[in-house]
Every structure is written in C-alpha cells, then in structure tokens.
Protein backbone atom coordinates (compact mmCIF):
# COMPACT_ATOMS: atom_id res chain seq x y z
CA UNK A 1 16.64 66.50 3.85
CA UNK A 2 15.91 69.59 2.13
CA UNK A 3 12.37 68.81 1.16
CA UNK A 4 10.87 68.00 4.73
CA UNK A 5 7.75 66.03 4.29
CA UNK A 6 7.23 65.74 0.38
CA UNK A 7 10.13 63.15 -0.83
CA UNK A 8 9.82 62.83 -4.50
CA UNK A 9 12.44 61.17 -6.90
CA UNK A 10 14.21 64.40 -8.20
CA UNK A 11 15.07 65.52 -4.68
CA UNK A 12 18.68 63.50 -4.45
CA UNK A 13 19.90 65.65 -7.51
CA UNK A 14 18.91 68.88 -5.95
CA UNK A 15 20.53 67.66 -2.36
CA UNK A 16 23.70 66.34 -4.29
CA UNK A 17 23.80 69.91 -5.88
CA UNK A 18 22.67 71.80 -2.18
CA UNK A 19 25.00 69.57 -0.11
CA UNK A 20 27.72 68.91 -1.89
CA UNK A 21 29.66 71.77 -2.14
CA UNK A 22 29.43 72.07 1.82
CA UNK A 23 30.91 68.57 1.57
CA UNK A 24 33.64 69.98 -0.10
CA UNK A 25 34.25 72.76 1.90
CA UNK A 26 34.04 71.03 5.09
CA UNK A 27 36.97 68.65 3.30
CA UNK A 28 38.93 71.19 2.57
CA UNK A 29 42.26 71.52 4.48
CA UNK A 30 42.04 68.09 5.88
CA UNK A 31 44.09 65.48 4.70
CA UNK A 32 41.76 62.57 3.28
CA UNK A 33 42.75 59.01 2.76
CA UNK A 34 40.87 57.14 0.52
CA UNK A 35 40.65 53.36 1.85
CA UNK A 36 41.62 50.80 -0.06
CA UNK A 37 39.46 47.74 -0.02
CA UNK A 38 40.30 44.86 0.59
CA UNK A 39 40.63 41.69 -2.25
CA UNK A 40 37.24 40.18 -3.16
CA UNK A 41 37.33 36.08 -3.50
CA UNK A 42 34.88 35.34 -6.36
CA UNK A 43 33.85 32.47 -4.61
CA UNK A 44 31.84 34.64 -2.05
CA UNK A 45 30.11 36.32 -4.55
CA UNK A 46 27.29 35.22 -7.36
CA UNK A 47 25.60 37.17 -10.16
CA UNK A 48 22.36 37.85 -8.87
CA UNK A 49 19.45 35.77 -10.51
CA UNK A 50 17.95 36.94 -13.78
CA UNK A 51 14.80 39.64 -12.91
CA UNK A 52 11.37 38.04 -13.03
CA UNK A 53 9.46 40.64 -15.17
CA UNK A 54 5.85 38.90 -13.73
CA UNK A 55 7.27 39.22 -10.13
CA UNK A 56 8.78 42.77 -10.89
CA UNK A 57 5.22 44.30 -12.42
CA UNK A 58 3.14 42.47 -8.90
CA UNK A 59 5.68 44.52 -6.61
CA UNK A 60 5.56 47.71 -8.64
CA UNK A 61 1.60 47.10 -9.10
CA UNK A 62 0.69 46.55 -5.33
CA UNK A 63 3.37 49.44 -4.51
CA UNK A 64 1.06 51.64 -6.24
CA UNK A 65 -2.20 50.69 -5.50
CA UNK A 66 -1.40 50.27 -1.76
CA UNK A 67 1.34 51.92 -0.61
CA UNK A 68 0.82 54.91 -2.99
CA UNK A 69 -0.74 58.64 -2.53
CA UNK A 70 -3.89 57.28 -1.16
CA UNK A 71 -3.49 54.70 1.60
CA UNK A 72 -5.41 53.40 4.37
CA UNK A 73 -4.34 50.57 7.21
CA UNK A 74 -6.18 47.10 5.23
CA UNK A 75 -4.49 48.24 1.88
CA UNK A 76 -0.87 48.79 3.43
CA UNK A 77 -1.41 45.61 6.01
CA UNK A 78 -2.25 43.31 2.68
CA UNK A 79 1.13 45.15 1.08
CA UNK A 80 3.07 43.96 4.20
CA UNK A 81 1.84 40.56 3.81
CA UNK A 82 2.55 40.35 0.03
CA UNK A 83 5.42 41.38 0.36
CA UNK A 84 6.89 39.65 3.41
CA UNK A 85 5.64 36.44 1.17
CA UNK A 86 7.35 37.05 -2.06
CA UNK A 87 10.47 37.79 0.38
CA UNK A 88 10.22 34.89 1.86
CA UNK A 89 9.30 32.83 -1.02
CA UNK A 90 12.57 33.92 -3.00
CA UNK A 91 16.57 33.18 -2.34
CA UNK A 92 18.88 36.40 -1.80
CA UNK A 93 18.84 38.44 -5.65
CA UNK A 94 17.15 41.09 -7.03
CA UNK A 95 13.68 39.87 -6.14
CA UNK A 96 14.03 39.31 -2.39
CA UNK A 97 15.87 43.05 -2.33
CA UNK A 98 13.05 44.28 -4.09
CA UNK A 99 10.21 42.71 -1.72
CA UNK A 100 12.26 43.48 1.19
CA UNK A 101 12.60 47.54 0.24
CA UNK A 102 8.79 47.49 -0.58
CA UNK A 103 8.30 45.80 2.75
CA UNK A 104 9.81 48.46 5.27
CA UNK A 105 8.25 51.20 2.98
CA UNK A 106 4.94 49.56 3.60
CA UNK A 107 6.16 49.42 7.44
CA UNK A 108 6.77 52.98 7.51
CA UNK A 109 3.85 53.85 5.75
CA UNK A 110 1.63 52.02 8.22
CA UNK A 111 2.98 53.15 11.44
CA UNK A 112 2.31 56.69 10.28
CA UNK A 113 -0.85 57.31 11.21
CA UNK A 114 -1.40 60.45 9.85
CA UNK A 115 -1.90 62.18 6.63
CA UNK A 116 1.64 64.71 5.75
CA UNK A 117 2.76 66.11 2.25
CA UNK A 118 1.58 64.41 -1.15
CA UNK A 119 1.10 61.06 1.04
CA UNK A 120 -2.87 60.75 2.12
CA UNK A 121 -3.94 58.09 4.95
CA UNK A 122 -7.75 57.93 3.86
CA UNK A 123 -8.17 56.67 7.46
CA UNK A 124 -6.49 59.72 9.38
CA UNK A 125 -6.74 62.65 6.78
CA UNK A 126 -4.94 65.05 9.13
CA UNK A 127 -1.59 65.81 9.69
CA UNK A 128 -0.45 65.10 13.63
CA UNK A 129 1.64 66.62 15.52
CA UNK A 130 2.29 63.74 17.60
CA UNK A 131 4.33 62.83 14.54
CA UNK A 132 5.82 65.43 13.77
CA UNK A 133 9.76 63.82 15.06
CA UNK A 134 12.48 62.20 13.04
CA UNK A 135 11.93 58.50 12.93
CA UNK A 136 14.09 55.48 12.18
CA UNK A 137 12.60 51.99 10.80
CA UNK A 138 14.85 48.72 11.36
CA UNK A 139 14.40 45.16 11.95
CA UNK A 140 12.64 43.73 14.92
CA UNK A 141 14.43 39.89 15.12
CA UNK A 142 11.94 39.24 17.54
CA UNK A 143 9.04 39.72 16.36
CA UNK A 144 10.45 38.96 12.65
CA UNK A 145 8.98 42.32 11.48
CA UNK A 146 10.15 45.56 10.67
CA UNK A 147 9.51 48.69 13.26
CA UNK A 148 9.48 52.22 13.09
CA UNK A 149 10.58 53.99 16.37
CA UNK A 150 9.80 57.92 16.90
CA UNK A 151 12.22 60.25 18.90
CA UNK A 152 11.10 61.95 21.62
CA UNK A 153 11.32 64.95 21.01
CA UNK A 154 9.18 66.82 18.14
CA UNK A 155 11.14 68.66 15.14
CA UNK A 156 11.66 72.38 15.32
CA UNK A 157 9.16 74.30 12.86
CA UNK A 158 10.68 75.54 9.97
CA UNK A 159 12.54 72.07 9.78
C-alpha cells in the first residue's frame, strides 16, 4: 500500500486514484476478455439474516475498546475470545462475517508485538524491527485459530 504502517479508511480512494491509472496503462494494448460467469441456482443461495443491531453495537463496542489505538495482550486476547464466541454462536450471515473479520483483526493485532503508526501496544510501546516484514494472517485448521506468519526477510526502508 501507499500508506505503509498508518492504514486509515480514506486510504482505498487515494490508492484507487494512485493505482489505477497504472492499471490502465499496464492494460493497454492487451486484449482483455471479460469472463462470463456462470448461471447462479437460487436454491444455493439465501438472503442473509436480518442484522442484529444489539449484536452489531457489542462487535463495534469491543472493536474499539480493545482492538483500537491503545491495545495491550489481556484486552485483544478477551476480543479474540468474544469474538470467536459470537462466531461460533451464530449460522453463516452478516453476524458470523462480522465476528469472523473482527476476529483475524484481533489476531493480527495480537501477534504484533510492537507499537507502529497510529496503533499503540501499551505493553511494547516501541516499534521493532524484528517486525518490520510483510505478513500474511490465515486460518490454522489445526489449531482452529487464526495465525499470522512473518516473511523472512525485513522490508526495504523507504517501503
């Protein structure tokens, strides 16, 4: 991304606007298909459940008190376990999504043990530059838990 560290909400317009015209330009001259997809069968498909406003505000609400700006590792473990809960606790809709997306942000937030950007560990108040490396967070059927695995190698400065 174009904004390293500090991901706020506005930065997908200004990496639509940055990106895209490369996009283009890369396109350019090459003959591009769109795919055509295939037939849906209604019968595979539902309208998701109705939103649960009570279940909505306890996501948002632990989100921020836990998972926000200021974190430390009993806040974002008690996030994980709320949320894993209330994900486990609901059929597939809009809630379970929901739980699920605060869940691996929760995840993330934990195994960063450090302090980078507008995001503040209470408990490690420094940046490290142990992790300073791309990382990628995915499910661990295992151990029934999301991970989040490091590369090896560090990023380049300036990057």
């Amino acid at each position: 991304g174009v904004h390293g560290a500090n991901r706020l909400a506005s930065n997908s317009l200004l990496e639509a606007v940055g990106f895209g015209k490369r996009v283009a330009q890369r396109g350019e001259g090459e003959n591009l298909r769109a795919s055509a997809a295939p037939p849906r069968s209604q019968d595979r498909y539902r309208l998701a459940e109705p939103e649960e406003p009570q279940a909505v505000a306890a996501l948002r609400r632990t989100m921020w008190d836990s998972v926000g700006l200021m974190r430390d590792e009993a806040a974002l473990t008690g996030a994980i376990e709320e949320f894993r809960a209330v994900y486990e606790s609901h059929s597939p809709g809009r809630i379970r999504d929901r739980a699920r997306i605060c869940w691996v942000i929760a995840a993330a937030a934990r195994a960063r043990r450090e302090s980078r950007g507008a995001h503040f560990r209470r408990d490690f108040p420094e940046p490290s530059p142990e992790f300073k490396r791309h990382s990628r967070t995915k499910w661990d059927h295992a151990r029934h838990e999301w991970i989040v695995e490091f590369e090896e190698e560090l990023v380049p400065v300036g990057t």
